[in-house]
C-alpha atoms as a PDB file:
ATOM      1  CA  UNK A   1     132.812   1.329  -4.032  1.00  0.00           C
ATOM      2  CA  UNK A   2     129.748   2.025  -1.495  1.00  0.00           C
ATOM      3  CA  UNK A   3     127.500   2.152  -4.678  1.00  0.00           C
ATOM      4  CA  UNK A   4     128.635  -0.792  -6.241  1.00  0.00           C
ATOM      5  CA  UNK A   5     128.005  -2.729  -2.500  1.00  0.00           C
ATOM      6  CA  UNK A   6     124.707  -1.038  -2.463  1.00  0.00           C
ATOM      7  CA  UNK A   7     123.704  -2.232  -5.555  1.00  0.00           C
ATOM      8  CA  UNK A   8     125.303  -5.890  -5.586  1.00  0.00           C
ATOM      9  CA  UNK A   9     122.450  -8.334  -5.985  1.00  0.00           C
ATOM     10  CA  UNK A  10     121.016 -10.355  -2.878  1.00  0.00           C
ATOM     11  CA  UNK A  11     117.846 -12.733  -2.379  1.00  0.00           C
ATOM     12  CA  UNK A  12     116.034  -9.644  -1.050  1.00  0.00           C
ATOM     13  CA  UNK A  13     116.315  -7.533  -4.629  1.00  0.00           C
ATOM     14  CA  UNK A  14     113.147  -9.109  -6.058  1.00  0.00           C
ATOM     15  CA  UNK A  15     111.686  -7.763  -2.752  1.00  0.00           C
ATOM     16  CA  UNK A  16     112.644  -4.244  -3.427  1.00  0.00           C
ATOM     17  CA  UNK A  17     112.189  -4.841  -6.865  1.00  0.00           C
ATOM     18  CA  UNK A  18     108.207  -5.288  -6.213  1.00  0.00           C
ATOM     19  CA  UNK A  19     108.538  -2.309  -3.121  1.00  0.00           C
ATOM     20  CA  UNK A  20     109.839   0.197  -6.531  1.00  0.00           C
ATOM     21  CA  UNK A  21     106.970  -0.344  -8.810  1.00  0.00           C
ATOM     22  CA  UNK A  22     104.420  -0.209  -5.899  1.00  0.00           C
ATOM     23  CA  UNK A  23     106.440   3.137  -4.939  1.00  0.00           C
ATOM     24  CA  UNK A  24     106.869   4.375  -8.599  1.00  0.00           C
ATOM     25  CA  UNK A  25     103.159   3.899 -10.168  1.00  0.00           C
ATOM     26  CA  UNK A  26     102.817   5.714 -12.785  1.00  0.00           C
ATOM     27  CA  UNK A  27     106.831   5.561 -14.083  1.00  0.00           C
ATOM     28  CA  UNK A  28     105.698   1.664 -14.754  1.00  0.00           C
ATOM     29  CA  UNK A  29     102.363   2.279 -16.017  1.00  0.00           C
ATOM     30  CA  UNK A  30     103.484   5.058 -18.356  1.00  0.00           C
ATOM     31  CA  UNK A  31     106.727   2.902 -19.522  1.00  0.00           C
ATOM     32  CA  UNK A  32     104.330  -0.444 -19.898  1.00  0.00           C
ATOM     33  CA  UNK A  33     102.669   1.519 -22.260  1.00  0.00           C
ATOM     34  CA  UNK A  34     105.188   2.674 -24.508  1.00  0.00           C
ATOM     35  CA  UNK A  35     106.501  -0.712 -24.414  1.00  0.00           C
ATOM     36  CA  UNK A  36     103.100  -2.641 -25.600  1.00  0.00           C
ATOM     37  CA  UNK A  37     102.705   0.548 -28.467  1.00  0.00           C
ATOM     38  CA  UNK A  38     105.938  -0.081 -29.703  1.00  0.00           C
ATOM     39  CA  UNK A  39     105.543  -4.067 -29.824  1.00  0.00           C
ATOM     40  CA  UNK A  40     101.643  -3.990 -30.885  1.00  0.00           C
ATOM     41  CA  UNK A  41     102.787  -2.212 -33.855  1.00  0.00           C
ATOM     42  CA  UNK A  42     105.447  -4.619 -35.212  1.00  0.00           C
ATOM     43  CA  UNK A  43     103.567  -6.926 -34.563  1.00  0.00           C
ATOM     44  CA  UNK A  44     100.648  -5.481 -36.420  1.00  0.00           C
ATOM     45  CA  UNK A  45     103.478  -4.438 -39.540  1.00  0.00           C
ATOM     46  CA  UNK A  46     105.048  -8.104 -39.023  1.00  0.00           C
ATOM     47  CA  UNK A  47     101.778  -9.758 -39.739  1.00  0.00           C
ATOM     48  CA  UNK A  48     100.255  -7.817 -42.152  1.00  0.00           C
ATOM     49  CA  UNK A  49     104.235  -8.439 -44.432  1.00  0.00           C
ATOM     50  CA  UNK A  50     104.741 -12.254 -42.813  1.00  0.00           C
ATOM     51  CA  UNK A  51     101.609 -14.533 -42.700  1.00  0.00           C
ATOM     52  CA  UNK A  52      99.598 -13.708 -46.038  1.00  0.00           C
ATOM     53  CA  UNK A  53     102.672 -14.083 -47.997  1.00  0.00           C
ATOM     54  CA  UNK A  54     103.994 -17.226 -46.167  1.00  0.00           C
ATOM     55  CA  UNK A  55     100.403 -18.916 -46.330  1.00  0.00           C
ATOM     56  CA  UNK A  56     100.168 -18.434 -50.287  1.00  0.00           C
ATOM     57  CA  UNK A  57     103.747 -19.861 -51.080  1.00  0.00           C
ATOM     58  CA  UNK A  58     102.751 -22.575 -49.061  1.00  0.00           C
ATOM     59  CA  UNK A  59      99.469 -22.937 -50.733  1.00  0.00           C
ATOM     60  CA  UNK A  60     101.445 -22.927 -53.893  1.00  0.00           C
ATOM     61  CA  UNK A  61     104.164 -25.509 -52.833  1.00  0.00           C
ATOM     62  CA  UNK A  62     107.008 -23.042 -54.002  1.00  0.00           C
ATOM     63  CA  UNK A  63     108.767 -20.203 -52.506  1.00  0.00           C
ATOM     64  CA  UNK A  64     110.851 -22.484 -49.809  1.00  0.00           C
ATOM     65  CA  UNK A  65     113.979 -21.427 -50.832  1.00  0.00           C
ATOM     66  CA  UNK A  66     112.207 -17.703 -49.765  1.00  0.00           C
ATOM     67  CA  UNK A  67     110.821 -18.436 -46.745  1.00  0.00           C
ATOM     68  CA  UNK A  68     113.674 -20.283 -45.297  1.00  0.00           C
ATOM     69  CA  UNK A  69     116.619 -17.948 -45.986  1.00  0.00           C
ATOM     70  CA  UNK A  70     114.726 -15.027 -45.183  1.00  0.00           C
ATOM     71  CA  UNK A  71     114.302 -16.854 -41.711  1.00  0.00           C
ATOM     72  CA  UNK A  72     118.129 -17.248 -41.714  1.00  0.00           C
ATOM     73  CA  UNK A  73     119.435 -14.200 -42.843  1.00  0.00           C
ATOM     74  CA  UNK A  74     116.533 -12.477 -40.232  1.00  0.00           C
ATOM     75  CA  UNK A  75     118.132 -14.255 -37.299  1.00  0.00           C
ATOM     76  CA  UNK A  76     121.519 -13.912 -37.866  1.00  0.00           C
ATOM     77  CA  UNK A  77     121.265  -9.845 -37.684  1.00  0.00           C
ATOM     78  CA  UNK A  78     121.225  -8.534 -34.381  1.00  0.00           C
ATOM     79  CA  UNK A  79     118.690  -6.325 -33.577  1.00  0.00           C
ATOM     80  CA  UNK A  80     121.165  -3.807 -32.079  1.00  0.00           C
ATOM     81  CA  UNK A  81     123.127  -3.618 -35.310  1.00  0.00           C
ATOM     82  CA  UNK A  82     119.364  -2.871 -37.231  1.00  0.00           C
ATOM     83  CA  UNK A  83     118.854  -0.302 -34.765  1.00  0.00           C
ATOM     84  CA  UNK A  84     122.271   1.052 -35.250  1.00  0.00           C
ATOM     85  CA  UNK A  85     121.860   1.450 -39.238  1.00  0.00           C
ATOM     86  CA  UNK A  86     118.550   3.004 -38.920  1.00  0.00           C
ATOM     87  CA  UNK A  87     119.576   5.665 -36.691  1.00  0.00           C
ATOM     88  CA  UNK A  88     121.007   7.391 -40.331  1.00  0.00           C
ATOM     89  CA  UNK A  89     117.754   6.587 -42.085  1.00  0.00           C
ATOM     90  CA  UNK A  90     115.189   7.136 -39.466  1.00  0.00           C
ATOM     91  CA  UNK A  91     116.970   9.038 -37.022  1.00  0.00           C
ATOM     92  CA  UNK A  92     116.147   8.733 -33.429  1.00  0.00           C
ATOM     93  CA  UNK A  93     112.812   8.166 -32.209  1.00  0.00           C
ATOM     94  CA  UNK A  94     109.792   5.299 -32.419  1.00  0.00           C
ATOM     95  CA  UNK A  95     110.105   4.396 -36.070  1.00  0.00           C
ATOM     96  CA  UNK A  96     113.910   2.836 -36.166  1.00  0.00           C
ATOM     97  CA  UNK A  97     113.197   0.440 -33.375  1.00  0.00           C
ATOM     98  CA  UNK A  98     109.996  -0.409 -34.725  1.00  0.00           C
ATOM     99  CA  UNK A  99     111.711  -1.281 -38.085  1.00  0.00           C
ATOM    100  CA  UNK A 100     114.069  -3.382 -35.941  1.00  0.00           C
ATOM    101  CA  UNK A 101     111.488  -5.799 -34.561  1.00  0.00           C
ATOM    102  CA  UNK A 102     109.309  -6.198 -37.628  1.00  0.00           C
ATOM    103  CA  UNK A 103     112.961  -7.409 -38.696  1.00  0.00           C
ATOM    104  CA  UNK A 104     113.339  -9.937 -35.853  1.00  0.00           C
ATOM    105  CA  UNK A 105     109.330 -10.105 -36.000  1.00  0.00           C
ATOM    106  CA  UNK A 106     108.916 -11.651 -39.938  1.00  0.00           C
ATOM    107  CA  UNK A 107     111.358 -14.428 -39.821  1.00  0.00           C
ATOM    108  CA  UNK A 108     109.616 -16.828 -37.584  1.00  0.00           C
ATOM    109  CA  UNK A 109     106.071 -16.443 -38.649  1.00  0.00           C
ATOM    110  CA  UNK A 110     107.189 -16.532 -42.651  1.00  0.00           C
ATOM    111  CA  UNK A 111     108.831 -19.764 -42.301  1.00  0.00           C
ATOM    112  CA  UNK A 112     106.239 -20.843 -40.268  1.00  0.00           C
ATOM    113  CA  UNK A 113     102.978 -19.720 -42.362  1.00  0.00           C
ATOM    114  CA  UNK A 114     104.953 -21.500 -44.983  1.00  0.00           C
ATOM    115  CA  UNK A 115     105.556 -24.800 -43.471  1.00  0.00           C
ATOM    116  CA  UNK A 116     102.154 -25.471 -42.073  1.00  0.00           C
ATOM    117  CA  UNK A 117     100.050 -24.657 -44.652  1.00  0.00           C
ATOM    118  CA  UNK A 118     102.439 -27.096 -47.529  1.00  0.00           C
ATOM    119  CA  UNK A 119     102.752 -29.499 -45.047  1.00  0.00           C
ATOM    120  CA  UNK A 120      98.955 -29.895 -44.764  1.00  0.00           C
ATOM    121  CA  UNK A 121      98.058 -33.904 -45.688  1.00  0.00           C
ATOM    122  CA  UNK A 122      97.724 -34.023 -48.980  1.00  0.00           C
ATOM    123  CA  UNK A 123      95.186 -36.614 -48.818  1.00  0.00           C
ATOM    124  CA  UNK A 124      93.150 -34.173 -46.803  1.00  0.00           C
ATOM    125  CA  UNK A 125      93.715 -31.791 -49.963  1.00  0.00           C
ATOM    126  CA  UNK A 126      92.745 -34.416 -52.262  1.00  0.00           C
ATOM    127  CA  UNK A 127      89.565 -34.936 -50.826  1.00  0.00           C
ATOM    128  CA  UNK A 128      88.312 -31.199 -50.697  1.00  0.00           C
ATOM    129  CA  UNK A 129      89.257 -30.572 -54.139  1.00  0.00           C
ATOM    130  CA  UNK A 130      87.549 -34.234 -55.842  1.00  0.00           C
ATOM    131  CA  UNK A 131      84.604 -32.457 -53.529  1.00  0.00           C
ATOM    132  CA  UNK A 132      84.314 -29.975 -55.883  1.00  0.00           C
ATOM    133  CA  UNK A 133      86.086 -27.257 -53.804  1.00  0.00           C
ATOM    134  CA  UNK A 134      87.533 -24.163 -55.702  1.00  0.00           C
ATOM    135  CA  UNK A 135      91.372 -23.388 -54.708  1.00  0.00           C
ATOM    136  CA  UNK A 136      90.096 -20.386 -52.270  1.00  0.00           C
ATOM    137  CA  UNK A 137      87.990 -22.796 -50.696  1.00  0.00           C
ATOM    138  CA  UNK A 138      90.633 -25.301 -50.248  1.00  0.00           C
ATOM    139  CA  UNK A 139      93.022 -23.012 -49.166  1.00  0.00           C
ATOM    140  CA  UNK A 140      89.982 -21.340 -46.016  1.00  0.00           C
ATOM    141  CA  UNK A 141      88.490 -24.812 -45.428  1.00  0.00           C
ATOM    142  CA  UNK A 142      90.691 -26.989 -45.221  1.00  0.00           C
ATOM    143  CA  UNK A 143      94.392 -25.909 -45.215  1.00  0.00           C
ATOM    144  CA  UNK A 144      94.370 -23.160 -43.200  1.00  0.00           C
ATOM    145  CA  UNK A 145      92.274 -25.162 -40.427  1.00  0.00           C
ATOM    146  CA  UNK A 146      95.023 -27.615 -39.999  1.00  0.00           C
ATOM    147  CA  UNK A 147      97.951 -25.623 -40.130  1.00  0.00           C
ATOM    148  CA  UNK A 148      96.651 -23.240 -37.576  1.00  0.00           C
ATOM    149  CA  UNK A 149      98.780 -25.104 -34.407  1.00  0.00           C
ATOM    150  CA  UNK A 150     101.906 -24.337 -36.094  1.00  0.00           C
ATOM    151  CA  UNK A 151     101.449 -21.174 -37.740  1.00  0.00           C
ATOM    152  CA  UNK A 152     100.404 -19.976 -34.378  1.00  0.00           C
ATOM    153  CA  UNK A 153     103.890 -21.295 -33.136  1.00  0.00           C
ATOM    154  CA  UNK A 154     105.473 -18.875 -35.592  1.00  0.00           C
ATOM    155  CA  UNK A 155     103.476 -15.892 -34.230  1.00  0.00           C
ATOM    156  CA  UNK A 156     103.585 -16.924 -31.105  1.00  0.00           C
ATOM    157  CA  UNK A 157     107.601 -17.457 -31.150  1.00  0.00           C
ATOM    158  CA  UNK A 158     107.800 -13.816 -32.785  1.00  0.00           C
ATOM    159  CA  UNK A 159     105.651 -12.213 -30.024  1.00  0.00           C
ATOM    160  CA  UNK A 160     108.082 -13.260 -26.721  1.00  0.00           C
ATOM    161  CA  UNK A 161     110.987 -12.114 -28.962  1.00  0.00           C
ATOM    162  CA  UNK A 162     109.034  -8.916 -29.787  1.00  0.00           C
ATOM    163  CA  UNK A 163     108.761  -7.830 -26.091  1.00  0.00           C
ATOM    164  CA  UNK A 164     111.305  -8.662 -24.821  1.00  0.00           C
ATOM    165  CA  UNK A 165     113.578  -7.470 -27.567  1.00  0.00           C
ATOM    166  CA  UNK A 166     111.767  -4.056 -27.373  1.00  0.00           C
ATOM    167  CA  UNK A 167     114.048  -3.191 -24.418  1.00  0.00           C
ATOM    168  CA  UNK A 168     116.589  -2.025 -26.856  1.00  0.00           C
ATOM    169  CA  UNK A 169     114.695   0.861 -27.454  1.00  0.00           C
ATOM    170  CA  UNK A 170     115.836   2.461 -24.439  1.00  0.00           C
ATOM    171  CA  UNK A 171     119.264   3.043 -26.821  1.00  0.00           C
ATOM    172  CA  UNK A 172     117.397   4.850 -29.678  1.00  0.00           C
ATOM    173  CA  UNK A 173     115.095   6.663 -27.844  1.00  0.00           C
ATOM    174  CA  UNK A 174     112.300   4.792 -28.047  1.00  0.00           C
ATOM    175  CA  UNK A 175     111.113   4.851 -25.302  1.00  0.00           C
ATOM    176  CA  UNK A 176     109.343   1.603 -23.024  1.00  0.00           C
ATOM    177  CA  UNK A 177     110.684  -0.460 -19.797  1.00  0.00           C
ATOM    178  CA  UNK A 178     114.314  -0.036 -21.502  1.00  0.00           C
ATOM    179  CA  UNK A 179     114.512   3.734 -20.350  1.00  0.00           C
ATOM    180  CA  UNK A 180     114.656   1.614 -16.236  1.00  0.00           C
ATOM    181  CA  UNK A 181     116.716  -1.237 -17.536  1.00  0.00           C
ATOM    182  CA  UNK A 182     119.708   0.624 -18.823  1.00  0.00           C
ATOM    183  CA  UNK A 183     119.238   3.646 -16.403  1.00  0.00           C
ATOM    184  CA  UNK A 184     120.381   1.796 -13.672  1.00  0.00           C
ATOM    185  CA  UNK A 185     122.369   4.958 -11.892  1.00  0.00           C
ATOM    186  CA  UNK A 186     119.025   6.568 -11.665  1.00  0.00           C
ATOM    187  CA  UNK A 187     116.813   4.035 -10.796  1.00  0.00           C
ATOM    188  CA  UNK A 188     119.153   1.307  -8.660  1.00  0.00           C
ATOM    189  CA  UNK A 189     119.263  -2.137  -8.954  1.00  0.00           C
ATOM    190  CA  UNK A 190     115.630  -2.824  -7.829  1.00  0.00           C
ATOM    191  CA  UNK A 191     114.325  -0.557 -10.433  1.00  0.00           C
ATOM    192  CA  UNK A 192     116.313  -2.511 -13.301  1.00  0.00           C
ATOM    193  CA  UNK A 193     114.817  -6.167 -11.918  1.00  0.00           C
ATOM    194  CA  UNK A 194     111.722  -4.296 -11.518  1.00  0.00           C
ATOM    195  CA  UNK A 195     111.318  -3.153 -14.931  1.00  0.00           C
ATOM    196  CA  UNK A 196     112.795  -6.200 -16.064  1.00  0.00           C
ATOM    197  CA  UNK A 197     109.818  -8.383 -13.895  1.00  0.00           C
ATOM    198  CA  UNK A 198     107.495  -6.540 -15.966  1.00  0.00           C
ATOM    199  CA  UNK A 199     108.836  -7.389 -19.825  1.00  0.00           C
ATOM    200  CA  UNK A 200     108.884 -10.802 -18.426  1.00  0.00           C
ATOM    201  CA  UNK A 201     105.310 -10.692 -17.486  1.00  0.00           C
ATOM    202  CA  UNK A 202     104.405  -8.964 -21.070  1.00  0.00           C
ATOM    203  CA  UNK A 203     105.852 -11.468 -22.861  1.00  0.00           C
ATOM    204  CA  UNK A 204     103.997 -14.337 -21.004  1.00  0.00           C
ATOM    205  CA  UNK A 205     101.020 -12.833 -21.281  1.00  0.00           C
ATOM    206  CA  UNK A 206     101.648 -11.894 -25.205  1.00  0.00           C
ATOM    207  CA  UNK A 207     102.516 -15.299 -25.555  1.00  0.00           C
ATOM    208  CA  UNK A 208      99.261 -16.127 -23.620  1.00  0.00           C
ATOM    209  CA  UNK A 209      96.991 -14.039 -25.613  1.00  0.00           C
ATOM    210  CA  UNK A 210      97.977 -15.155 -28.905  1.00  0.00           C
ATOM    211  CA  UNK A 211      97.350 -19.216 -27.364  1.00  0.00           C
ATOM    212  CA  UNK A 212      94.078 -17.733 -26.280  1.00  0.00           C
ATOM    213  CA  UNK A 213      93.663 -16.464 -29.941  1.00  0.00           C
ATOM    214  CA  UNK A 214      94.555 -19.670 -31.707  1.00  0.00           C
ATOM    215  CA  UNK A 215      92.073 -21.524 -29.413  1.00  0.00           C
ATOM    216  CA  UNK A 216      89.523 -19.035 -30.609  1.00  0.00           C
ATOM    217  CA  UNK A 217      90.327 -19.626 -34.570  1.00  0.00           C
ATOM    218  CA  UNK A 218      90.442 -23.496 -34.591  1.00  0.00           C
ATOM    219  CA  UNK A 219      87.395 -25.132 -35.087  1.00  0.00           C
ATOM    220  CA  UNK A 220      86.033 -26.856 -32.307  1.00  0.00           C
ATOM    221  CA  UNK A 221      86.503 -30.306 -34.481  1.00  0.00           C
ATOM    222  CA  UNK A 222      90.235 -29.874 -34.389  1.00  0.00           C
ATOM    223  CA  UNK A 223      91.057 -28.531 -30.920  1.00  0.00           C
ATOM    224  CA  UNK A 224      91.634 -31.755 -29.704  1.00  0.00           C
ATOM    225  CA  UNK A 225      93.728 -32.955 -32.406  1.00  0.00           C
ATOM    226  CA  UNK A 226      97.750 -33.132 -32.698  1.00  0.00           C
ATOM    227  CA  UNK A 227      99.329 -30.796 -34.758  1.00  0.00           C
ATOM    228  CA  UNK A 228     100.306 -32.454 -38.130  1.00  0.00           C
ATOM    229  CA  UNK A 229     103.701 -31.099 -38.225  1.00  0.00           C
ATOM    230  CA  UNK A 230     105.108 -30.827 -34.287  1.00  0.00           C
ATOM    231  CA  UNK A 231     107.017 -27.289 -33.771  1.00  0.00           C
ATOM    232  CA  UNK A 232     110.517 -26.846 -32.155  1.00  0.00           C
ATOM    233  CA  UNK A 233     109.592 -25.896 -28.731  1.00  0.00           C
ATOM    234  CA  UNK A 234     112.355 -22.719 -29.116  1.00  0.00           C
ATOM    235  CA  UNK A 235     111.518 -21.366 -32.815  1.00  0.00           C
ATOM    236  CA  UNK A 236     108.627 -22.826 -33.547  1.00  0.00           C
ATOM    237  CA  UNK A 237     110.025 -24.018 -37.083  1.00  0.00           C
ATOM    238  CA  UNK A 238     110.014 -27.296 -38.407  1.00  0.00           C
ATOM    239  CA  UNK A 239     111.918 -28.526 -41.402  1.00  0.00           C
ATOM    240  CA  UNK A 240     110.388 -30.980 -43.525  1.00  0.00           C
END
């Protein structure tokens, strides 16, 4: 009963919560790291499996019926329960929870690579092709320009879920900020909001890096200009 006093949550946590990492270094340094290794490379896999594929169905005008339930059917598995299977197929260790988030990863920046780049105006598509313009170019020049905003959503969207999701690692021995979270007997109350301070500040800054990154993509013509298609401000997906 003394612990569970000593550890009940007041307005002066978030006080000792900053007091542990300034007191505990390199524990947050070393478990910021594994956390950003673990999400850069989902998000690296996610990327690589998600955008190309979603950007050339919706290039093509077909594959909705792909995009779309693969969206569904990726967020209606928890990421736990991913983690769980993969513990017989991967085993313990870096690899399952990676798997997990590519899983949780994919879904919103598929449907959202697909989306933007059909939903392009096809007026504007019209116009670049009686140009002369070969598919390719249509596709670089024009398409891709204006369905940057959204696709970016996608990635975006993916990204905060990425980091912050990566906590679960802690359970599969993964490593990251989860190992503080869900350790709270060794590391006390202000070490859990600690650690969980920092995932919170990842994911803002993920989230603020990949804005950054968009910015740096558009062309300077369009930066001003309203996305065609507006996103949901949770997902990021829009039907049409």
């Amino acid at each position: 009963m003394i612990t569970l006093v000593a550890d009940a949550f007041r307005p002066s946590t978030f006080v000792d919560a900053f007091r542990f990492m300034g007191e505990h270094p390199g524990l947050i340094w070393t478990k910021t790291a594994e956390h950003l290794e673990l999400s850069a490379a989902s998000m690296g896999i996610a990327l690589v499996l998600a955008v190309p594929l979603g950007v050339i169905l919706g290039h093509l005008h077909r594959g909705s019926f792909l995009a779309i339930n693969v969206s569904n059917v990726g967020r209606a598995l928890p990421s736990l329960a991913i983690v769980a299977i993969g513990l017989a197929i991967f085993g313990i260790g870096f690899t399952n929870v990676m798997v997990a988030l590519v899983a949780l990863a994919v879904p919103p920046m598929l449907t959202n690579a697909y989306v933007a780049v059909d939903g392009v105006d096809p007026d504007a598509v019209e116009a670049a092709r009686g140009m002369g313009m070969r598919p390719r170019q249509v596709l670089l020049r024009v398409e891709l320009p204006l369905a940057l905003p959204l696709l970016f959503a996608g990635i975006r969207t993916a990204a905060v879920f990425v980091v912050s999701t990566a906590t679960l690692a802690a359970f599969a021995g993964g490593g990251g900020l989860g190992d503080i979270i869900a350790n709270q007997a060794s590391y006390r109350l202000e070490g859990v909001v600690g650690a969980a301070l920092c995932v919170s500040g990842l994911a803002l800054v993920a989230d603020l890096f990949f804005g950054g990154l968009q910015l740096a993509v558009t062309p300077r013509g369009l930066r001003s200009r309203p996305s065609l298609v507006e996103p949901d401000v949770v997902t990021g997906f829009v039907p049409k």
